[in-house]
Protein backbone atom coordinates (compact mmCIF):
# COMPACT_ATOMS: atom_id res chain seq x y z
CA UNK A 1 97.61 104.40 116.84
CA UNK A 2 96.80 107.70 118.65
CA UNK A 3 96.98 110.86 116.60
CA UNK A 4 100.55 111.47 117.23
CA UNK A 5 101.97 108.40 115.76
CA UNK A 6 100.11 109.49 112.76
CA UNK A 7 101.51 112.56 112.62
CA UNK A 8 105.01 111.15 112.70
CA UNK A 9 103.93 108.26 110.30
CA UNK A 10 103.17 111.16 107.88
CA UNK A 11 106.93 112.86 108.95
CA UNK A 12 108.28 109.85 107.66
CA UNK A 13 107.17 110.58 104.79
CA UNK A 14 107.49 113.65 103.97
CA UNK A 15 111.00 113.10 104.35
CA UNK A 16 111.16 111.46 101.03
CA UNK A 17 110.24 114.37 99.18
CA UNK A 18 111.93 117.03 101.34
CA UNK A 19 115.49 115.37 102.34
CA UNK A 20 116.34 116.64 98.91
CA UNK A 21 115.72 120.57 99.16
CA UNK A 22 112.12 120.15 98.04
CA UNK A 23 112.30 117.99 94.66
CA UNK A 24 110.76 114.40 94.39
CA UNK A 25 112.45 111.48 95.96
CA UNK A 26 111.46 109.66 92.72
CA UNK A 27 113.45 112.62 90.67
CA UNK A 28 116.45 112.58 93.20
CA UNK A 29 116.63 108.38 92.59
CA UNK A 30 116.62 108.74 88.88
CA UNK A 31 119.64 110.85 88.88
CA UNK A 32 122.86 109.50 88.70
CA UNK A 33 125.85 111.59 90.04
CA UNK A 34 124.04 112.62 93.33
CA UNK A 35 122.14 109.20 93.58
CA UNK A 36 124.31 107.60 96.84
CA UNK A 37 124.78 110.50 98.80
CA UNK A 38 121.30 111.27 98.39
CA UNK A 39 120.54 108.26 99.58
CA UNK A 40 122.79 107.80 102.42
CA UNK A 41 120.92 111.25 103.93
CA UNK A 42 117.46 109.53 102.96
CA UNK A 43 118.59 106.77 104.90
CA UNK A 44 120.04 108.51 107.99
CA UNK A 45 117.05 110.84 108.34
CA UNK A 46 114.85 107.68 107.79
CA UNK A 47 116.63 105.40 110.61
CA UNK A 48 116.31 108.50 112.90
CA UNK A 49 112.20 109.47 112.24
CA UNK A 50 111.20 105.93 112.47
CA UNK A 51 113.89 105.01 115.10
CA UNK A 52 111.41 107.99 117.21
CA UNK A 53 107.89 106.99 115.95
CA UNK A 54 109.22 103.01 117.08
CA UNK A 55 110.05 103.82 119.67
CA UNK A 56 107.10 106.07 120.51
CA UNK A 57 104.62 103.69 118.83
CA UNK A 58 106.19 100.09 120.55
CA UNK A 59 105.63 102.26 123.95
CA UNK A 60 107.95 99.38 125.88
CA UNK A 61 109.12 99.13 129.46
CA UNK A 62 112.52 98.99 129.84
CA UNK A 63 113.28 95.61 130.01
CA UNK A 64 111.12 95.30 126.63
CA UNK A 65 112.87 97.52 125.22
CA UNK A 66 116.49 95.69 126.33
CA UNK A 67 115.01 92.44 123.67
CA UNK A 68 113.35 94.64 121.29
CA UNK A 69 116.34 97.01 120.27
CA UNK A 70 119.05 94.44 119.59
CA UNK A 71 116.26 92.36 117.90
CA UNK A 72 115.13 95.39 115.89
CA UNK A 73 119.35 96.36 114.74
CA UNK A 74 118.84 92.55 112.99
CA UNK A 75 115.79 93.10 111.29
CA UNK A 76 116.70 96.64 110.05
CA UNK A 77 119.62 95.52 108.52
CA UNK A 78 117.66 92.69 106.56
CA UNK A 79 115.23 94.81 105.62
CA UNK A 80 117.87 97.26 103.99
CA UNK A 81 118.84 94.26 101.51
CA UNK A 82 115.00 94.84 100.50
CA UNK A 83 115.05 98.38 100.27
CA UNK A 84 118.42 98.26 98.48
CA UNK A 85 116.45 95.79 96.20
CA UNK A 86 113.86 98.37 96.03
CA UNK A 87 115.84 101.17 94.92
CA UNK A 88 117.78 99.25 92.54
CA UNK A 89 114.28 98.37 90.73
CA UNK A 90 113.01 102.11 90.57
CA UNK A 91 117.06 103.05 89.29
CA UNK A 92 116.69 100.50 86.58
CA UNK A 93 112.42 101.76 85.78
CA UNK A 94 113.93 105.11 85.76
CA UNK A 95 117.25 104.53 83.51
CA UNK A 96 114.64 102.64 80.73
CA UNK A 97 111.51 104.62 80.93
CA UNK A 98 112.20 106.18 77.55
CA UNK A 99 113.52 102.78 75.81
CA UNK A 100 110.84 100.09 77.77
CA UNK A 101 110.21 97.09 76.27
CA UNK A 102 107.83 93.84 77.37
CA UNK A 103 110.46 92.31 78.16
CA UNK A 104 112.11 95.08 80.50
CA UNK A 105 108.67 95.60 82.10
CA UNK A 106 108.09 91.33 82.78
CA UNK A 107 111.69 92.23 84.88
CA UNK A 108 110.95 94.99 86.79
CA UNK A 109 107.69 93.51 87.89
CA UNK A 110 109.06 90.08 88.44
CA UNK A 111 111.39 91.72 90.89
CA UNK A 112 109.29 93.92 92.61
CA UNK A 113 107.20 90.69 93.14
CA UNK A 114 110.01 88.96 94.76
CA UNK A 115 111.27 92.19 97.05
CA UNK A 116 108.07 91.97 98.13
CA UNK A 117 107.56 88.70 98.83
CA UNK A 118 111.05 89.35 100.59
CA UNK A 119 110.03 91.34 102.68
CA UNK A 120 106.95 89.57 103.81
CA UNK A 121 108.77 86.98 105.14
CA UNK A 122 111.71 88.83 106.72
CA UNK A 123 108.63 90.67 108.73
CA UNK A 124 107.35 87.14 109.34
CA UNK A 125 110.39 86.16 110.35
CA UNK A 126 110.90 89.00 113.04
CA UNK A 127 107.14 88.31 114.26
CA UNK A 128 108.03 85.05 115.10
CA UNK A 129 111.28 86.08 117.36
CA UNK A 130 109.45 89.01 119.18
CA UNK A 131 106.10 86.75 119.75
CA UNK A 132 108.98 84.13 121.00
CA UNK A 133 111.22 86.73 122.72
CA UNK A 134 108.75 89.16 124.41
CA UNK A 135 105.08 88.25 123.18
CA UNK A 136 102.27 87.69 119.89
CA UNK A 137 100.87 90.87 121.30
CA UNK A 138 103.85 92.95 121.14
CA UNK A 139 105.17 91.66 118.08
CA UNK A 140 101.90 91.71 116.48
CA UNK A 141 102.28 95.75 117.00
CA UNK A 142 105.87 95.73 115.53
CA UNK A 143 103.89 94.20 112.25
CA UNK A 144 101.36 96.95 112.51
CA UNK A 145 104.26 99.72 112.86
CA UNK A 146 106.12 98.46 110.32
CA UNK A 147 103.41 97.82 107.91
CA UNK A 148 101.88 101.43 108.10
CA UNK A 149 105.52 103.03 107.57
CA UNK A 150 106.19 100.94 104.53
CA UNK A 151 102.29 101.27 102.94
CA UNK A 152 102.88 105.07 103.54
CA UNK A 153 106.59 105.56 101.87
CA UNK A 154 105.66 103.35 98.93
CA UNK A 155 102.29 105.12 98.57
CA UNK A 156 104.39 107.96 98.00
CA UNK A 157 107.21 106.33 95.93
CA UNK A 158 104.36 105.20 93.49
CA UNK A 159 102.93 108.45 93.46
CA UNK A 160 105.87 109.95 92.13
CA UNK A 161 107.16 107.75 89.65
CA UNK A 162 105.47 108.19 86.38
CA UNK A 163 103.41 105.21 84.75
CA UNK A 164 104.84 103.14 82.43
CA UNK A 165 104.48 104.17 78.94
């Protein structure tokens, strides 16, 4: 990636902790009356930052881009299940921090083993149809995209939620 797309790799990012007028996106998560609106913004100034750096990054001609985009709607839209999946795990970390047990702790990593194991093979899965529907090269850069903008937001989701007790 040239230095621009890691410019906007880091935007992404920063929009987790400054959608929210500043605080942490772990602190805005853990709070309950404000949790789905805060969200839904997260989420809309997500799809539109990465929807640029995608588009930016994938660098496709236009008849690419006619596969990739409808391809892309599917995938982001399985890939929300994970994140949903995601944010219910760091709702229910955050709602037992004070009271966690083993037990509680087994859960929460059992699941984030599975979410991630989710989404491993919901990326697989989308390698597959771009390799099939355009080419290995080009989907092998979706992979790379999509791998560096989820390393870098849950880099920063880990760095903001406190360790366990």
């Amino acid at each position: 990636m040239n230095r621009m797309n890691r410019i906007g790799l880091s935007t992404v990012v920063a929009v987790l902790a400054l959608t929210a007028g500043g605080r942490s996106a772990a602190a805005q998560v853990m709070e309950g009356a404000q949790t789905n609106k805060y969200l839904e913004l997260l989420r809309q100034d997500l799809r539109t930052q990465k929807t640029a750096l995608v588009t930016e990054a994938m660098n496709l001609t236009d008849s690419q881009a006619e596969i990739f985009w409808p391809i892309y709607d599917e995938y982001s839209s399985e890939m929300r299940q994970v994140w949903d999946g995601r944010i219910a795990n760091i709702k229910s970390f955050a709602e037992n921090y004070e009271r966690m047990t083993n037990d509680m702790a087994k859960q929460l990593a059992d699941r984030a083993f599975k979410l991630d194991e989710q989404q491993g093979k919901v990326l697989k899965k989308y390698y597959n149809k771009y390799a099939k529907a355009l080419d290995p090269m080009t989907a092998g850069r979706f992979v790379q995209i999509e791998s560096a903008i989820y390393n870098l937001i849950s880099l920063q989701l880990s760095a903001e939620l406190p360790l366990m007790k």
